[in-house]
PDB file of N, CA and C in Angstrom:
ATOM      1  N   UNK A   1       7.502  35.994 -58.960  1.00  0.00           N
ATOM      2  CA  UNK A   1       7.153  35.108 -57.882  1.00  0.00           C
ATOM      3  C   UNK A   1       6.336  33.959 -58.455  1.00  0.00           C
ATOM      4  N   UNK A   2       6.898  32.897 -57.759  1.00  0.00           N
ATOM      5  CA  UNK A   2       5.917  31.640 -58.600  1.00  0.00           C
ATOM      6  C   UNK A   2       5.545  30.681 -57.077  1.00  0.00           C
ATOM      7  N   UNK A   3       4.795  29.857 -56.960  1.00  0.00           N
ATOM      8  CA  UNK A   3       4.828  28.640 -56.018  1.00  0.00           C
ATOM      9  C   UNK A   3       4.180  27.897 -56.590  1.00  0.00           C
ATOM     10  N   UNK A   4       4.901  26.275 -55.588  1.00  0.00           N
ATOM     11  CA  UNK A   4       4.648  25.084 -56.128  1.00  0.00           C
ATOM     12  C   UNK A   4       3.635  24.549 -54.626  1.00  0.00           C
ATOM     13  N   UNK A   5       2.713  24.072 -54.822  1.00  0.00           N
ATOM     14  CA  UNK A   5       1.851  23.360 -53.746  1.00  0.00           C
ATOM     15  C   UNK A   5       1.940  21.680 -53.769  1.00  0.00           C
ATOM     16  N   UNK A   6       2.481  20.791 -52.811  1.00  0.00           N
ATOM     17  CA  UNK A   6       2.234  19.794 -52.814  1.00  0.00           C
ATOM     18  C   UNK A   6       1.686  19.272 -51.554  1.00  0.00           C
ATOM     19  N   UNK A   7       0.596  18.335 -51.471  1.00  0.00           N
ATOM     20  CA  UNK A   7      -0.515  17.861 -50.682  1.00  0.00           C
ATOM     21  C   UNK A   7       0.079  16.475 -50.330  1.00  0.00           C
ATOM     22  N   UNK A   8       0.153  16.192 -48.938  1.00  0.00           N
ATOM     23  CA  UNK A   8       0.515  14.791 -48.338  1.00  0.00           C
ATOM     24  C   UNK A   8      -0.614  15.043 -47.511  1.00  0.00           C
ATOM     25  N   UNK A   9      -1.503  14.298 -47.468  1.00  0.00           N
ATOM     26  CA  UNK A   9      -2.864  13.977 -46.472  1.00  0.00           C
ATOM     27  C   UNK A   9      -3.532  15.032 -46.617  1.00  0.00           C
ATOM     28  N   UNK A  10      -3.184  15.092 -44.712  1.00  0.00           N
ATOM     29  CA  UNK A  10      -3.930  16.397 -44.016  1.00  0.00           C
ATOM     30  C   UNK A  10      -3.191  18.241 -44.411  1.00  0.00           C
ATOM     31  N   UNK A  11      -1.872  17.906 -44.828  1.00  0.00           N
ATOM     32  CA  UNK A  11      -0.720  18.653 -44.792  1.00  0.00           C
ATOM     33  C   UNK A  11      -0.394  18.566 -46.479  1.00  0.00           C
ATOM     34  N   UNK A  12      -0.641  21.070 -46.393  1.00  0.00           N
ATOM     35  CA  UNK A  12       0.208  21.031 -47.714  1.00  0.00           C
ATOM     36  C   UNK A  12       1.104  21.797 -47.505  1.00  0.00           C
ATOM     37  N   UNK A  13       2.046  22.198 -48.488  1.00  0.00           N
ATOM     38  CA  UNK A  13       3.172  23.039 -48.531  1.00  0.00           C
ATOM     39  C   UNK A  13       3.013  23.438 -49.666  1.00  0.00           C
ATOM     40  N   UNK A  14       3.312  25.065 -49.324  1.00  0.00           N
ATOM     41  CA  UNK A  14       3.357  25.901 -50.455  1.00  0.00           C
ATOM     42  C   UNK A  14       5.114  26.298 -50.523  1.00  0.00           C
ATOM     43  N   UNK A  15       5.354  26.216 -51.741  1.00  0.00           N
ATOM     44  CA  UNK A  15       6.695  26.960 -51.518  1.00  0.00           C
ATOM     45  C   UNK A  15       6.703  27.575 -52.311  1.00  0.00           C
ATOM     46  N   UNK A  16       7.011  29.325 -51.866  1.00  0.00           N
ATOM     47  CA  UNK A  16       7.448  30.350 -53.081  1.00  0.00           C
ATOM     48  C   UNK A  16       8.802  30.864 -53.100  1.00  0.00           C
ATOM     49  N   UNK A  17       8.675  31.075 -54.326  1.00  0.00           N
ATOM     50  CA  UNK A  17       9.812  31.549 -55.180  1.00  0.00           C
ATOM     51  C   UNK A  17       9.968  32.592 -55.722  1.00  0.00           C
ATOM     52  N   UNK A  18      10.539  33.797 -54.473  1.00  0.00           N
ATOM     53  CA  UNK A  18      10.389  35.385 -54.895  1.00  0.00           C
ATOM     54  C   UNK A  18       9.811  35.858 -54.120  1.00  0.00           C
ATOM     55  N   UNK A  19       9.599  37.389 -53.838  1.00  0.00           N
ATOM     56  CA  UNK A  19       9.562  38.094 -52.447  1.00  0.00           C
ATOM     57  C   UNK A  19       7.964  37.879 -52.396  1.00  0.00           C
ATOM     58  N   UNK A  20       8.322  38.429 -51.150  1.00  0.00           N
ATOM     59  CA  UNK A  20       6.177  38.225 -50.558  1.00  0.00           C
ATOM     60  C   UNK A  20       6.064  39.901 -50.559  1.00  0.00           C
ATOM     61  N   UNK A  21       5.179  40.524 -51.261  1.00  0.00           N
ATOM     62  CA  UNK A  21       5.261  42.627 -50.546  1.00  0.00           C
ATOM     63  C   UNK A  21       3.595  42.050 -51.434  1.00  0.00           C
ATOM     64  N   UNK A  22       3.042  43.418 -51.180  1.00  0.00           N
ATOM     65  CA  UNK A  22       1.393  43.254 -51.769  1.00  0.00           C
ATOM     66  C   UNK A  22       0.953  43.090 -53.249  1.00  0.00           C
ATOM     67  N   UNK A  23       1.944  43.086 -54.051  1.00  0.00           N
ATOM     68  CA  UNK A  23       1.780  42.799 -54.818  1.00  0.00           C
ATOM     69  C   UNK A  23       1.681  41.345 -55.426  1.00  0.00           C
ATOM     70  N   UNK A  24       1.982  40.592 -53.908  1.00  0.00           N
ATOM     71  CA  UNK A  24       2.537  38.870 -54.332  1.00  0.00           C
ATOM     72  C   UNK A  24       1.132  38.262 -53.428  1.00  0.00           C
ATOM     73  N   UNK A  25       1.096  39.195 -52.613  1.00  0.00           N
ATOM     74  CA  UNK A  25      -0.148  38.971 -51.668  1.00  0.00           C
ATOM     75  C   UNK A  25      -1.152  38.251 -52.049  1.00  0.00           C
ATOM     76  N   UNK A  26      -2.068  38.626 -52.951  1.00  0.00           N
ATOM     77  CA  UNK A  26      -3.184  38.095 -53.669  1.00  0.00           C
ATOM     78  C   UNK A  26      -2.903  36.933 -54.021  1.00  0.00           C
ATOM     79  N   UNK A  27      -1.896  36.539 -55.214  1.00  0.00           N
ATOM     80  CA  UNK A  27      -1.656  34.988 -55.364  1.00  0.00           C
ATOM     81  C   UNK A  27      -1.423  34.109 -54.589  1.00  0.00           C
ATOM     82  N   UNK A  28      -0.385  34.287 -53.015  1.00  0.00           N
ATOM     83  CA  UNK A  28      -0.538  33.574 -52.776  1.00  0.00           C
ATOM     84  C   UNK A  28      -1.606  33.444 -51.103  1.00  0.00           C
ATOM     85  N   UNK A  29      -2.826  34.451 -51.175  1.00  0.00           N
ATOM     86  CA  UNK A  29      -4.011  34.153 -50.244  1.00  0.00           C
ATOM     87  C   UNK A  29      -4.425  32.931 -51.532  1.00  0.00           C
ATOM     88  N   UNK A  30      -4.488  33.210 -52.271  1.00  0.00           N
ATOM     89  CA  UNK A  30      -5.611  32.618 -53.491  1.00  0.00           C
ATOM     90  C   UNK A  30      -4.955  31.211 -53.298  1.00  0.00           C
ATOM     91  N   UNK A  31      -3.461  31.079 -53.381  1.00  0.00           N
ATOM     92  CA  UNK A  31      -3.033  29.615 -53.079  1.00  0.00           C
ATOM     93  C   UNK A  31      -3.436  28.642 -51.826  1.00  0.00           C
ATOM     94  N   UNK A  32      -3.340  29.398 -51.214  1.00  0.00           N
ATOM     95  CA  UNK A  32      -4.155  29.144 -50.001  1.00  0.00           C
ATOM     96  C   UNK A  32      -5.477  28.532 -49.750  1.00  0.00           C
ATOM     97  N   UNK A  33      -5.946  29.787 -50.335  1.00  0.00           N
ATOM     98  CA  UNK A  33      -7.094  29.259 -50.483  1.00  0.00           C
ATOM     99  C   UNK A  33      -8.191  28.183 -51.427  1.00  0.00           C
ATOM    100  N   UNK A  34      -7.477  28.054 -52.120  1.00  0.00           N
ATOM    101  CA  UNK A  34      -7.709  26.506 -52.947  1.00  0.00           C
ATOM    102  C   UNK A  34      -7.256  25.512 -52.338  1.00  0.00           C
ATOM    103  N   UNK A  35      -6.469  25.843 -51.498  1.00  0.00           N
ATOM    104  CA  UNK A  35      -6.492  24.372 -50.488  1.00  0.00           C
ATOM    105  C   UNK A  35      -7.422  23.252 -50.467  1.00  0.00           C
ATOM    106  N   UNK A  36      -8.143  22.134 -50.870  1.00  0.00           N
ATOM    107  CA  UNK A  36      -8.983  21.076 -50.141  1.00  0.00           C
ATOM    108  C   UNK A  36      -9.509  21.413 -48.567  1.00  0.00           C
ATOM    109  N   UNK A  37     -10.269  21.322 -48.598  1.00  0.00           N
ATOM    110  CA  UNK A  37     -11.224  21.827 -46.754  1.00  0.00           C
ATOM    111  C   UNK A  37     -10.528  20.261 -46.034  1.00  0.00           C
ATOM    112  N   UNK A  38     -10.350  19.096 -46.224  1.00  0.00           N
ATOM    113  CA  UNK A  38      -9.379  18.121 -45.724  1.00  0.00           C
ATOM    114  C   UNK A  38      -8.364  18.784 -44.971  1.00  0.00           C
ATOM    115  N   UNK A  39      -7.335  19.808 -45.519  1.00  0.00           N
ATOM    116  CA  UNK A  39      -6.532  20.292 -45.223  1.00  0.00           C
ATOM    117  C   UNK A  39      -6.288  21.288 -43.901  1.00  0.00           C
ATOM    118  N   UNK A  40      -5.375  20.283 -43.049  1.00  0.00           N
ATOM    119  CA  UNK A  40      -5.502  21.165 -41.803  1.00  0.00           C
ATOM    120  C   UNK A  40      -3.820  21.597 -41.234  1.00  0.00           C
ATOM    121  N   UNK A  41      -3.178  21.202 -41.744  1.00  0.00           N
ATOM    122  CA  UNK A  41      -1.365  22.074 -41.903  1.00  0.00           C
ATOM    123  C   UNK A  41      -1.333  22.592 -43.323  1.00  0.00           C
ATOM    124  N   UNK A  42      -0.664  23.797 -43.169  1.00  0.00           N
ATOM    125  CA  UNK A  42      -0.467  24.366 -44.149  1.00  0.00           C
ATOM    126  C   UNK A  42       1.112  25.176 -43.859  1.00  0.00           C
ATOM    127  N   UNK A  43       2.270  24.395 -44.607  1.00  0.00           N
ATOM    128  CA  UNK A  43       3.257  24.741 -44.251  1.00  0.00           C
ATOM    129  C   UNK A  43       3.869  25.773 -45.378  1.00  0.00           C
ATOM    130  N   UNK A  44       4.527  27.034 -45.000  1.00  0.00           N
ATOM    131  CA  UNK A  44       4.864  27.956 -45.860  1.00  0.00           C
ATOM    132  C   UNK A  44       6.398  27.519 -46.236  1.00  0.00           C
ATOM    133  N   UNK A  45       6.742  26.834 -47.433  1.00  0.00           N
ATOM    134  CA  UNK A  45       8.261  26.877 -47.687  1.00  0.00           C
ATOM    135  C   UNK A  45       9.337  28.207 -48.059  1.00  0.00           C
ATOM    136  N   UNK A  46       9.920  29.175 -47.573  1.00  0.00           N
ATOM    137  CA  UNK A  46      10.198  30.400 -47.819  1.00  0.00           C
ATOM    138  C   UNK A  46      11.639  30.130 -47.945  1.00  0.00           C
ATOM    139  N   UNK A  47      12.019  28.820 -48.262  1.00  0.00           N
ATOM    140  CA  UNK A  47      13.804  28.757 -48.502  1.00  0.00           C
ATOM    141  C   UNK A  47      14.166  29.992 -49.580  1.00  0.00           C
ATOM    142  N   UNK A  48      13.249  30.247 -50.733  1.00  0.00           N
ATOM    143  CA  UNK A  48      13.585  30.879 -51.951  1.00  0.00           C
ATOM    144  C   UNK A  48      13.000  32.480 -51.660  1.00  0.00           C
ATOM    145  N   UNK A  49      12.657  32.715 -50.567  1.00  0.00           N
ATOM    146  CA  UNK A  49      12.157  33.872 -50.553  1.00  0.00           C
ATOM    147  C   UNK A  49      13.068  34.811 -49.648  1.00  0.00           C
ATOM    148  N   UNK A  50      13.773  35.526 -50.134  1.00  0.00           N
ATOM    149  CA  UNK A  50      14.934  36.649 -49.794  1.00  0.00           C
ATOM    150  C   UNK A  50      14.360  37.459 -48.714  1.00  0.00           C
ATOM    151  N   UNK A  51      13.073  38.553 -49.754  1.00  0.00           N
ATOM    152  CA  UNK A  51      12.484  39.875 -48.970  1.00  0.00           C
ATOM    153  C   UNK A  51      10.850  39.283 -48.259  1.00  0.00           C
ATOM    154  N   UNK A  52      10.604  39.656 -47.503  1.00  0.00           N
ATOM    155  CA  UNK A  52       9.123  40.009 -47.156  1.00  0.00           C
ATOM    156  C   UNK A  52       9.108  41.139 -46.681  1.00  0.00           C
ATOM    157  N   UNK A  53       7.804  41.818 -47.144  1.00  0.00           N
ATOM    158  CA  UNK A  53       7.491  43.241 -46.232  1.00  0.00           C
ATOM    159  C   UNK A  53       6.214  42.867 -45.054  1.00  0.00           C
ATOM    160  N   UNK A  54       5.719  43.578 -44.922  1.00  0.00           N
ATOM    161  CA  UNK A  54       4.521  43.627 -43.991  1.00  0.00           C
ATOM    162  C   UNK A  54       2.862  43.051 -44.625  1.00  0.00           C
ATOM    163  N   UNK A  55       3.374  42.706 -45.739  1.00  0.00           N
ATOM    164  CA  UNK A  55       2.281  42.006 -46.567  1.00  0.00           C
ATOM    165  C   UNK A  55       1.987  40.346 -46.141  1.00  0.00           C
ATOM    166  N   UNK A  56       3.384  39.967 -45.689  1.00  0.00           N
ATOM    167  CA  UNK A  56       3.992  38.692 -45.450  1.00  0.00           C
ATOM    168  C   UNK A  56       3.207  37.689 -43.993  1.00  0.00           C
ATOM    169  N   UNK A  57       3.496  39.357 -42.899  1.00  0.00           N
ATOM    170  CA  UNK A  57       2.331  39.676 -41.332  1.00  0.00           C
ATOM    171  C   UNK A  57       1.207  39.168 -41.957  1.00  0.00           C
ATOM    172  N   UNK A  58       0.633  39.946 -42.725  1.00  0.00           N
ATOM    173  CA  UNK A  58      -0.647  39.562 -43.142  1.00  0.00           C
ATOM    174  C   UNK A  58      -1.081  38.129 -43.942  1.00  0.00           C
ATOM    175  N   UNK A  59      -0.277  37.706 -44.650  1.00  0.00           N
ATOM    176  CA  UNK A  59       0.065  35.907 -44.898  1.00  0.00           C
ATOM    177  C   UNK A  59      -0.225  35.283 -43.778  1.00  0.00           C
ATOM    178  N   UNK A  60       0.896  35.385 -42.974  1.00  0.00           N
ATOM    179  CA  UNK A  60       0.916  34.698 -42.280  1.00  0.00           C
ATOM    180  C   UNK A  60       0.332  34.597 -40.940  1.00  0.00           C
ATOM    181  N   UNK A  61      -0.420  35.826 -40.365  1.00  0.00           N
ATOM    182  CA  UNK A  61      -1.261  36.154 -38.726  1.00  0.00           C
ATOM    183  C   UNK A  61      -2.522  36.251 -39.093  1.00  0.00           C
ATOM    184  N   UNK A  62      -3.016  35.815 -40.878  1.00  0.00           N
ATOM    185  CA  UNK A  62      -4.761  36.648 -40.718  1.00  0.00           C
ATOM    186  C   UNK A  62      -5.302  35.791 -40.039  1.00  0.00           C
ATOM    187  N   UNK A  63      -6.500  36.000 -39.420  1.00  0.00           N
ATOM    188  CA  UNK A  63      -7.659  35.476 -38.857  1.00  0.00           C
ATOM    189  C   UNK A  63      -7.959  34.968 -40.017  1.00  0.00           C
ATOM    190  N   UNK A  64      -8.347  33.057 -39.741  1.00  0.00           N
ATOM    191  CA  UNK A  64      -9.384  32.608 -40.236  1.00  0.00           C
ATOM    192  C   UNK A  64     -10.942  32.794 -40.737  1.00  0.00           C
ATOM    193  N   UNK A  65     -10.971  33.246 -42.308  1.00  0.00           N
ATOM    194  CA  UNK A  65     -12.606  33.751 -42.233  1.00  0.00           C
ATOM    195  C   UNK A  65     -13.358  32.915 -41.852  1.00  0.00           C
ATOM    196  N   UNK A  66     -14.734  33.405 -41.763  1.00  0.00           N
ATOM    197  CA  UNK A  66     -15.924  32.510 -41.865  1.00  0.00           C
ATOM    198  C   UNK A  66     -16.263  31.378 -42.689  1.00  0.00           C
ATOM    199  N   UNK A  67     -16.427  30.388 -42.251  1.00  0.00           N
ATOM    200  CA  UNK A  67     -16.612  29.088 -43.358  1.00  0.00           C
ATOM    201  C   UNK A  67     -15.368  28.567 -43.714  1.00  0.00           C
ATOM    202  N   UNK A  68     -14.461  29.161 -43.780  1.00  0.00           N
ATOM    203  CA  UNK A  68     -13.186  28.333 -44.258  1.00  0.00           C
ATOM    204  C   UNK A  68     -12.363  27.079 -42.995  1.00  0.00           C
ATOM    205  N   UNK A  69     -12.281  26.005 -43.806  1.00  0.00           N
ATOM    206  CA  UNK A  69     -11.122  25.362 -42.412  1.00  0.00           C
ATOM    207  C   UNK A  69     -10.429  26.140 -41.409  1.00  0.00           C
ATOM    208  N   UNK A  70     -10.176  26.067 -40.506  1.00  0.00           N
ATOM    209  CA  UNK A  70      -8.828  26.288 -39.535  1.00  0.00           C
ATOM    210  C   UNK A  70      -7.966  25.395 -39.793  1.00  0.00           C
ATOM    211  N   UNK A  71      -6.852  26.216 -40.095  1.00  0.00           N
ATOM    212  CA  UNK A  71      -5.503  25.504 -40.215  1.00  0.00           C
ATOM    213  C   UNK A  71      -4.446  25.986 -39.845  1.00  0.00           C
ATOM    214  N   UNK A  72      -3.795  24.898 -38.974  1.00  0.00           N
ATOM    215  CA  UNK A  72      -2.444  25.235 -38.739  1.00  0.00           C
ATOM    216  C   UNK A  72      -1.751  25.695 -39.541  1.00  0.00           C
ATOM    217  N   UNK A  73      -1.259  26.888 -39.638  1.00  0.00           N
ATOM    218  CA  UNK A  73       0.071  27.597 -40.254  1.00  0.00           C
ATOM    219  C   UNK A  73       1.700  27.625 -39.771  1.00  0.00           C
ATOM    220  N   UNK A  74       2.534  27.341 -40.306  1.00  0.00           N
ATOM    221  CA  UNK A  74       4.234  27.076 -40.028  1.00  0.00           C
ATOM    222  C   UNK A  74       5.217  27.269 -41.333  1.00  0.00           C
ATOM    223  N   UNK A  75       5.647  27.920 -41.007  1.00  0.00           N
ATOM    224  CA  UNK A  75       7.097  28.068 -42.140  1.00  0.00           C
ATOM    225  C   UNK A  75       8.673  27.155 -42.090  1.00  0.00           C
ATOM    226  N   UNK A  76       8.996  27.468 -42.807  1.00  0.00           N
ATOM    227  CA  UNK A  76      10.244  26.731 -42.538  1.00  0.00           C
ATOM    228  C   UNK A  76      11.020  27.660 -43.869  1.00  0.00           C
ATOM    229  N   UNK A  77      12.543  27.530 -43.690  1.00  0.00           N
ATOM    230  CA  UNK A  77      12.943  27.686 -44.671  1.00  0.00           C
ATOM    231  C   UNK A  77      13.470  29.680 -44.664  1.00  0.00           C
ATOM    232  N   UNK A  78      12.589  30.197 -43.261  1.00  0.00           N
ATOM    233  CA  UNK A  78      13.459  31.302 -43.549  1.00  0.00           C
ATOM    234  C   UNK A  78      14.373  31.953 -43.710  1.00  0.00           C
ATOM    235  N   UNK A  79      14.875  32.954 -44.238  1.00  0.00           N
ATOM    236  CA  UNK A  79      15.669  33.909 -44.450  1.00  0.00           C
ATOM    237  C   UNK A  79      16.171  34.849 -43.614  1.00  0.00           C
ATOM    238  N   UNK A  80      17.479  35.288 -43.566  1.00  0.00           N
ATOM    239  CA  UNK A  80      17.507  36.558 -42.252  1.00  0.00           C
ATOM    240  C   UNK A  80      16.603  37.372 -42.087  1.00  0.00           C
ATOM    241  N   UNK A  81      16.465  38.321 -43.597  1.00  0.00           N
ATOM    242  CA  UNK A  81      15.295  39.451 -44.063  1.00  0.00           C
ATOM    243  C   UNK A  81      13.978  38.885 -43.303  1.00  0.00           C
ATOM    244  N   UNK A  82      13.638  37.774 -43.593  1.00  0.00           N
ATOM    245  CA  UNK A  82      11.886  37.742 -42.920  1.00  0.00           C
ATOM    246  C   UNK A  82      12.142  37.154 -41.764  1.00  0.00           C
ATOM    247  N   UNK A  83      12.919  36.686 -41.513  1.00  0.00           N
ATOM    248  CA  UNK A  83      13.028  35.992 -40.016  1.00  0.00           C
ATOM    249  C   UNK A  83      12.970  37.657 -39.534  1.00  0.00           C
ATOM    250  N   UNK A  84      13.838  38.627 -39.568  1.00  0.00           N
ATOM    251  CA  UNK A  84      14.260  39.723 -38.527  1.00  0.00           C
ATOM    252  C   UNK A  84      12.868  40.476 -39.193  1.00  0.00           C
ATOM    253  N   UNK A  85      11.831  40.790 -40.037  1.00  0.00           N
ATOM    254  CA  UNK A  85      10.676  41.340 -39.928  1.00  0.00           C
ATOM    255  C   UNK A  85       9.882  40.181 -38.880  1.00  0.00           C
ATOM    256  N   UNK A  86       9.750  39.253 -38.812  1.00  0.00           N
ATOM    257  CA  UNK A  86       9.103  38.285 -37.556  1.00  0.00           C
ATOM    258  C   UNK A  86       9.417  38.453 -36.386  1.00  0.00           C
ATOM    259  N   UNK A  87      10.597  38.373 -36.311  1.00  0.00           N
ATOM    260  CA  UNK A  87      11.317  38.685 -34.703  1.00  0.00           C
ATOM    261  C   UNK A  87      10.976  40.204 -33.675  1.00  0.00           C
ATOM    262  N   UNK A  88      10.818  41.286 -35.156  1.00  0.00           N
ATOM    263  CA  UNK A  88      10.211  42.305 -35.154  1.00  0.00           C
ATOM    264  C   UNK A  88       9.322  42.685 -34.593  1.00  0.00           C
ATOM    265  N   UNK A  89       8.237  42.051 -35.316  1.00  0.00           N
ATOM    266  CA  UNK A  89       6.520  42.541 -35.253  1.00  0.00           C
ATOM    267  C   UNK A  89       6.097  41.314 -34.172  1.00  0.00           C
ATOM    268  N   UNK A  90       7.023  40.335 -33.362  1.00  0.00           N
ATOM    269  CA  UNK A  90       6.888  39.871 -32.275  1.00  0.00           C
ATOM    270  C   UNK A  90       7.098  40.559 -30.953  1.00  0.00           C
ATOM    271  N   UNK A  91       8.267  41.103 -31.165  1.00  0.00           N
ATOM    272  CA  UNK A  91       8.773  41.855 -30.047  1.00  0.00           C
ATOM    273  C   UNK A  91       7.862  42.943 -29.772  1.00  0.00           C
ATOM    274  N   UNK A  92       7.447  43.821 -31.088  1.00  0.00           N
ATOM    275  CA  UNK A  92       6.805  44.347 -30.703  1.00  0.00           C
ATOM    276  C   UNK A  92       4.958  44.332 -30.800  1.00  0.00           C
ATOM    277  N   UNK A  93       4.494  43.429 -30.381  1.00  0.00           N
ATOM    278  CA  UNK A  93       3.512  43.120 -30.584  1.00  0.00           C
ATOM    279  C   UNK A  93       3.309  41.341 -30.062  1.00  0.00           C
ATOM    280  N   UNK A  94       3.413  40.762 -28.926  1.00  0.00           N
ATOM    281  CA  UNK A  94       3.702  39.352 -29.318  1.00  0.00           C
ATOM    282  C   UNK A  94       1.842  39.014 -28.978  1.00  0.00           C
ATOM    283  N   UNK A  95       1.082  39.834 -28.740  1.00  0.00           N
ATOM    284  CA  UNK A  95      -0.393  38.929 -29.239  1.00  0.00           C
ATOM    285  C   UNK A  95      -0.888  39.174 -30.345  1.00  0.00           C
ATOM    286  N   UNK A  96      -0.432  39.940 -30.970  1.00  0.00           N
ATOM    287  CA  UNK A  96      -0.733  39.664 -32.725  1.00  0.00           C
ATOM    288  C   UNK A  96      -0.091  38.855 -33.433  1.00  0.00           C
ATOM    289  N   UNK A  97       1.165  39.156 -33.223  1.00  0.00           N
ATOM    290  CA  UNK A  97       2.345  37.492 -33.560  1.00  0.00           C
ATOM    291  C   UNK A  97       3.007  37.122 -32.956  1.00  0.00           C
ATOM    292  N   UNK A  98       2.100  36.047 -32.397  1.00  0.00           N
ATOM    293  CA  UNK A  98       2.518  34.941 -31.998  1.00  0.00           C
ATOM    294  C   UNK A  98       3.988  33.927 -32.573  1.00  0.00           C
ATOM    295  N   UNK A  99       5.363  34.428 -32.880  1.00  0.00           N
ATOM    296  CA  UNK A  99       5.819  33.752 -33.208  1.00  0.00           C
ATOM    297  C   UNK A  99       6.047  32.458 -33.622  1.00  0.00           C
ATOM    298  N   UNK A 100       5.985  31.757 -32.094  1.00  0.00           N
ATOM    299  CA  UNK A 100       5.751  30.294 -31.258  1.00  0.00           C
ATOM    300  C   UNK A 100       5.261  29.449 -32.422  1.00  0.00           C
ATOM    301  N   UNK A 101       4.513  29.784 -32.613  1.00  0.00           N
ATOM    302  CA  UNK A 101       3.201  29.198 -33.493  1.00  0.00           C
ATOM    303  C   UNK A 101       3.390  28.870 -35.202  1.00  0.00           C
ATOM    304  N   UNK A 102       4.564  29.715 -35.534  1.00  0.00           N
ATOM    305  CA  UNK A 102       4.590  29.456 -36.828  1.00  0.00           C
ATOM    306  C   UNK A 102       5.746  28.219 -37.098  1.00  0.00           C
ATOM    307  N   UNK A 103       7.214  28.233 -35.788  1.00  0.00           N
ATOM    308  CA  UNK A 103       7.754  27.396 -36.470  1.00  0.00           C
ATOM    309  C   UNK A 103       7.280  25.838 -36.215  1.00  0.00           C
ATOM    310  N   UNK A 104       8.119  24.679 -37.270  1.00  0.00           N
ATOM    311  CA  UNK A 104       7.934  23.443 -37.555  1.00  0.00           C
ATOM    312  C   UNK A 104       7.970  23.025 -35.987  1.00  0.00           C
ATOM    313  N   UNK A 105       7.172  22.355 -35.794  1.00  0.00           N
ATOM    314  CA  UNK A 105       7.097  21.488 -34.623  1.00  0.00           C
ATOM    315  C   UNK A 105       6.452  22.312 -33.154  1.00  0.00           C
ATOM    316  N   UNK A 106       5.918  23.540 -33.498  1.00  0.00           N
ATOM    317  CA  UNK A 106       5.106  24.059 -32.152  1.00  0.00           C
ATOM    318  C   UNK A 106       3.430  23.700 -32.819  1.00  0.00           C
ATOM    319  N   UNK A 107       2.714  23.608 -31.282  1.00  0.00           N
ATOM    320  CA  UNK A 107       1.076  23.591 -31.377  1.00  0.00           C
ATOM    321  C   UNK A 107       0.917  24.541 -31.080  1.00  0.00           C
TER     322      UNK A 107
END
């Protein structure tokens, strides 16, 4: 798994390359989190990413810690595999995930 981060303004994009499960987890919170505090979209590019497991939920639904920016989170670029774990852990669960919220163009 590798990703590339590129920064336009307010808005970055991460895009990885290779599955998201807990073992990918750590690198890319850590990508994340080097973000610039400027930074208030943070778009996930997942064209190249096949699998996600339930590590991916956690990417993408954590609560904002303490002290860090709030930032909008959105993907683009999914896959059947993580689209149908999303569609998933929406259905069953839709106030923990919030679907709505992740794709391009919802507030």
């Amino acid at each position: 798994m590798n990703t590339i981060t590129t920064l336009n303004g307010a808005t970055a994009t991460i895009t990885v390359r290779g599955d998201i499960d807990f073992d990918t987890l750590p690198p890319l919170r850590a990508a994340a989190e080097a973000l610039p505090a400027h930074v208030t979209d943070l778009l996930w590019d997942l064209t190249h990413t096949f699998f996600m497991d339930v590590a991916g939920l956690h990417l993408l639904f954590a609560p904002t810690p303490p002290g860090r920016p709030d930032r909008r989170i959105t993907v683009t670029g999914l896959r059947p595999q993580p689209l149908r774990l999303l569609r998933l852990a929406a259905e069953t669960n839709p106030a923990t995930f919030p679907l709505d919220r992740l794709f391009c163009g919802s507030r």
